[in-house]
PDB file of N, CA and C in Angstrom:
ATOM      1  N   UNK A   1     -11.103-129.592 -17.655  1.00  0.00           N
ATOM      2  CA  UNK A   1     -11.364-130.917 -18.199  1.00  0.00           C
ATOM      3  C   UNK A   1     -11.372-130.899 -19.725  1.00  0.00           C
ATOM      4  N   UNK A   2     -11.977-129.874 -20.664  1.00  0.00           N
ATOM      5  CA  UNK A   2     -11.923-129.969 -21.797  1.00  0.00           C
ATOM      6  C   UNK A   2     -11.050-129.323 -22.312  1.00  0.00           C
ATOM      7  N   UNK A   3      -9.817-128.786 -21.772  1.00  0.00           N
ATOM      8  CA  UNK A   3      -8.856-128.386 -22.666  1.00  0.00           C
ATOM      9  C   UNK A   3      -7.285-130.491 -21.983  1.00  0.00           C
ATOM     10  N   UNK A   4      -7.511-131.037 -20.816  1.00  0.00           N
ATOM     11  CA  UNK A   4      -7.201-131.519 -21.413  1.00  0.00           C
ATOM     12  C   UNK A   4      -7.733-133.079 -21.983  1.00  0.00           C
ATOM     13  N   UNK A   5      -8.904-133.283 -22.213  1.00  0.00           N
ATOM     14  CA  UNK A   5      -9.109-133.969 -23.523  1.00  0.00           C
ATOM     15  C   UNK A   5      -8.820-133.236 -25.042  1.00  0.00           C
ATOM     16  N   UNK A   6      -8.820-132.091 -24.990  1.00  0.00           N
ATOM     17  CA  UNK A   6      -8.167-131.433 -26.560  1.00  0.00           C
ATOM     18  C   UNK A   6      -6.793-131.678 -26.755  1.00  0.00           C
ATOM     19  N   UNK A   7      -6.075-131.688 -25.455  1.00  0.00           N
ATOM     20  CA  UNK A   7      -4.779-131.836 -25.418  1.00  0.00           C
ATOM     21  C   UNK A   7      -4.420-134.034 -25.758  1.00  0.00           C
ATOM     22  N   UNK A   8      -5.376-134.453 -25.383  1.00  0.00           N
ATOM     23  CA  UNK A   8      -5.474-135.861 -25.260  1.00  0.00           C
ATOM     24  C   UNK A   8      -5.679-136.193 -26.993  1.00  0.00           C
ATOM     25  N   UNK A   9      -6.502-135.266 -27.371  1.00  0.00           N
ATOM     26  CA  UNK A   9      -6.863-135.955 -28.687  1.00  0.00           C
ATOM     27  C   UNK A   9      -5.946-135.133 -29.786  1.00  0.00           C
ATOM     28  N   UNK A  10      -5.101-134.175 -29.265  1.00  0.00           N
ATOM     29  CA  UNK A  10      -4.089-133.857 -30.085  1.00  0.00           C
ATOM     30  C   UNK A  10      -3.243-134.698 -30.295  1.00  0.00           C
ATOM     31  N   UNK A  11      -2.472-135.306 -29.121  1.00  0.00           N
ATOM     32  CA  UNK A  11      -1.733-136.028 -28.867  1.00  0.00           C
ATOM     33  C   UNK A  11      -1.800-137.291 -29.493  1.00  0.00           C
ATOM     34  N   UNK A  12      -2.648-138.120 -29.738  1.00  0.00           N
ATOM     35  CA  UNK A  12      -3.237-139.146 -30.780  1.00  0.00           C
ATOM     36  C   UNK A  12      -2.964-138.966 -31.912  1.00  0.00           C
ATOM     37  N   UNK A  13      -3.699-137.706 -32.039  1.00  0.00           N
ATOM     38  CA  UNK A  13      -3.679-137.283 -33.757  1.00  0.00           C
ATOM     39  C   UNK A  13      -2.175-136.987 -34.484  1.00  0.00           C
ATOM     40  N   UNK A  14      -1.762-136.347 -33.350  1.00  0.00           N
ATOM     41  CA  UNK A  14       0.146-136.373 -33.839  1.00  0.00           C
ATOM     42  C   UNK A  14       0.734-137.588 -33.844  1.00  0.00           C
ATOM     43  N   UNK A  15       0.465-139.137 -32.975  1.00  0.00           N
ATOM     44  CA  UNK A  15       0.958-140.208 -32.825  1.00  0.00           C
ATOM     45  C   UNK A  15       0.509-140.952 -34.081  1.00  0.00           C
ATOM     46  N   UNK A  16      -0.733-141.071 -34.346  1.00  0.00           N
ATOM     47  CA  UNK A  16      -0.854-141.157 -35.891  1.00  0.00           C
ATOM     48  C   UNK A  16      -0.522-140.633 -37.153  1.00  0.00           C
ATOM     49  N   UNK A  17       0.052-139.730 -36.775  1.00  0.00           N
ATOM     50  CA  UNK A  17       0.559-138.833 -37.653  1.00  0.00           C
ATOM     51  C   UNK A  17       2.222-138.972 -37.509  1.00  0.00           C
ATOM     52  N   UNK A  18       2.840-140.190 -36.700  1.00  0.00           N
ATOM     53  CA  UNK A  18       3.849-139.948 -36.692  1.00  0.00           C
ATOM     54  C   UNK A  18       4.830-139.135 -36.256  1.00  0.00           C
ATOM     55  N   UNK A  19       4.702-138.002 -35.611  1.00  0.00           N
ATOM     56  CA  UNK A  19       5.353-137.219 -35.398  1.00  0.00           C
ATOM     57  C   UNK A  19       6.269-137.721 -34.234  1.00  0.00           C
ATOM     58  N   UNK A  20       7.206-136.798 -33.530  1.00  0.00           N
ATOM     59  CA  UNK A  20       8.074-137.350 -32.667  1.00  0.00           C
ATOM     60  C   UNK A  20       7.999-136.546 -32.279  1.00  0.00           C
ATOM     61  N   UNK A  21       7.185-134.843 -32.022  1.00  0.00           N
ATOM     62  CA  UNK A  21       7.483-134.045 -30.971  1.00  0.00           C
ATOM     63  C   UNK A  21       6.939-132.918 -31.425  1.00  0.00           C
ATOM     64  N   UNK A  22       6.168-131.853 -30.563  1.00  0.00           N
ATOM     65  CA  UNK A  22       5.405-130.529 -30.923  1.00  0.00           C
ATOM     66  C   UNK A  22       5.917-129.528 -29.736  1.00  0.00           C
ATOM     67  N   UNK A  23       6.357-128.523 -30.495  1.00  0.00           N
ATOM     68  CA  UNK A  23       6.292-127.304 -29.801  1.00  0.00           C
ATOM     69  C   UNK A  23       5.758-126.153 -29.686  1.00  0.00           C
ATOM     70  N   UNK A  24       5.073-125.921 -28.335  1.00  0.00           N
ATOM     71  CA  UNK A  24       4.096-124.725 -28.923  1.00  0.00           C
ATOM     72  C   UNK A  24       4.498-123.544 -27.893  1.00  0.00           C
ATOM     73  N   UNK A  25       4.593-122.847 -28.532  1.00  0.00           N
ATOM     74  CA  UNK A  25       5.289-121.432 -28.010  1.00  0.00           C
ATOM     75  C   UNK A  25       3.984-120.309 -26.853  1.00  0.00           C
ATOM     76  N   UNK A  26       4.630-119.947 -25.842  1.00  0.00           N
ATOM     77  CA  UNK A  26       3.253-119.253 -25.058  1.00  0.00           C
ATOM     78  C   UNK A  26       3.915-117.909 -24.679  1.00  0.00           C
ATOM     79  N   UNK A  27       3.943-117.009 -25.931  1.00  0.00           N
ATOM     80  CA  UNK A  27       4.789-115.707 -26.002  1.00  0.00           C
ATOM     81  C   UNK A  27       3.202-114.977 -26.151  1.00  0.00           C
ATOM     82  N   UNK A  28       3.349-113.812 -25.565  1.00  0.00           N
ATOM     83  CA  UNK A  28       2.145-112.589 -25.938  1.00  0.00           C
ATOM     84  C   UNK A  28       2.682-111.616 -26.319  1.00  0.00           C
ATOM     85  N   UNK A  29       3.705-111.817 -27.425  1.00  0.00           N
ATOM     86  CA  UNK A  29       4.434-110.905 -28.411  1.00  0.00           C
ATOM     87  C   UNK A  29       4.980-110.847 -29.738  1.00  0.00           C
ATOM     88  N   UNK A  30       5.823-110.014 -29.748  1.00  0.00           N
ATOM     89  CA  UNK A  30       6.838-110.646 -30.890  1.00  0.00           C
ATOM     90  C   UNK A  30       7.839-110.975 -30.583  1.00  0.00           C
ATOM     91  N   UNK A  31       8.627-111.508 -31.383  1.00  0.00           N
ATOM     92  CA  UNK A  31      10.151-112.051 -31.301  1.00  0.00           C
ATOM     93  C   UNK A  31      11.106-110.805 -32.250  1.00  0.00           C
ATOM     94  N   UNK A  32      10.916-110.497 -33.314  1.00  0.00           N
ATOM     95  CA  UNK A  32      11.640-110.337 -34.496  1.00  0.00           C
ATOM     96  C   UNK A  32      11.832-108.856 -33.495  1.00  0.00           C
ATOM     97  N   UNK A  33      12.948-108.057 -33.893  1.00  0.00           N
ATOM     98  CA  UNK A  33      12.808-106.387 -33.680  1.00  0.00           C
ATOM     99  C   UNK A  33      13.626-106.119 -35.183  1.00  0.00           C
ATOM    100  N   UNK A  34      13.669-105.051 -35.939  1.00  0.00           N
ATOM    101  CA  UNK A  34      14.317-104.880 -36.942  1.00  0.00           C
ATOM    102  C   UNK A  34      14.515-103.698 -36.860  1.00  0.00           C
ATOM    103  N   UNK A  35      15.254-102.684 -37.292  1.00  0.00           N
ATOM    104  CA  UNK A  35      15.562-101.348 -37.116  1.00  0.00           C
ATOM    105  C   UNK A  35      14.541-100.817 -36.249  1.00  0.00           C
ATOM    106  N   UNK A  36      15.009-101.206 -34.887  1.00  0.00           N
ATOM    107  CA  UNK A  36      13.906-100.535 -33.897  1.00  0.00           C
ATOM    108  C   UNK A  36      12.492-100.637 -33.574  1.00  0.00           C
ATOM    109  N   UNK A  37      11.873-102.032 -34.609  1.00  0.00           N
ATOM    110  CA  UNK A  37      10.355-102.057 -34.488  1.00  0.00           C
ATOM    111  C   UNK A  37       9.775-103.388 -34.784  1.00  0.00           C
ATOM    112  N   UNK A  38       8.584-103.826 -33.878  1.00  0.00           N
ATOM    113  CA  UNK A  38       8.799-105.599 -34.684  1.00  0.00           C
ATOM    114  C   UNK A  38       7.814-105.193 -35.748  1.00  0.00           C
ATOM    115  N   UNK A  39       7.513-104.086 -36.589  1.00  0.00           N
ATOM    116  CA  UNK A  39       6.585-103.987 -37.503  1.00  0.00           C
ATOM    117  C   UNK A  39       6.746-104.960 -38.765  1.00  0.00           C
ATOM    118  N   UNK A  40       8.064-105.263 -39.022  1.00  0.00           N
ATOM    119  CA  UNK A  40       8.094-106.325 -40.077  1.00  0.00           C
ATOM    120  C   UNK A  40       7.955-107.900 -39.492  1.00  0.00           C
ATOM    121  N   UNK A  41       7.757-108.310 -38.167  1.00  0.00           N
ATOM    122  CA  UNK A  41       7.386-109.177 -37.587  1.00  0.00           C
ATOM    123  C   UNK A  41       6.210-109.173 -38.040  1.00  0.00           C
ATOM    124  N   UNK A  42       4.952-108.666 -37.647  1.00  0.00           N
ATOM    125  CA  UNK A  42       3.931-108.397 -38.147  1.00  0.00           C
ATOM    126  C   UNK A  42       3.072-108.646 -39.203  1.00  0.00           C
ATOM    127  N   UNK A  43       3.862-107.597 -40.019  1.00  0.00           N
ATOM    128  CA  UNK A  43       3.949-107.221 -41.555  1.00  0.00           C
ATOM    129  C   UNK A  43       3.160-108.747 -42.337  1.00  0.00           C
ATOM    130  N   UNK A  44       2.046-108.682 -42.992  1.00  0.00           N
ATOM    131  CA  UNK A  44       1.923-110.333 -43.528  1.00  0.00           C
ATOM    132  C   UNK A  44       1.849-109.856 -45.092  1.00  0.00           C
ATOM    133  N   UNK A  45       2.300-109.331 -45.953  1.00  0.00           N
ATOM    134  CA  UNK A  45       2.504-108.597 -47.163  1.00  0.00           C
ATOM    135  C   UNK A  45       2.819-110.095 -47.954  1.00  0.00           C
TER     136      UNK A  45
END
């Protein structure tokens, strides 16, 4: 129930806000690989 009223009052808050569309990603990883490692995925330098 309270995730979706969070989802309810997101949804508002983006409609006031104009928006036309949100995407939210449900990965438990990385994306990036770079010479063999997602360490520069990571990396927040």
């Amino acid at each position: 129930m309270a995730r979706s009223l969070a989802c309810a009052d997101l949804a508002r808050l983006l409609e006031r806000g104009r928006f036309d569309g949100l995407f939210i990603a449900d990965v438990l990883g990385t994306y990036d690989v770079y010479a063999g490692t997602d360490e520069a995925a990571i990396d927040s330098r």
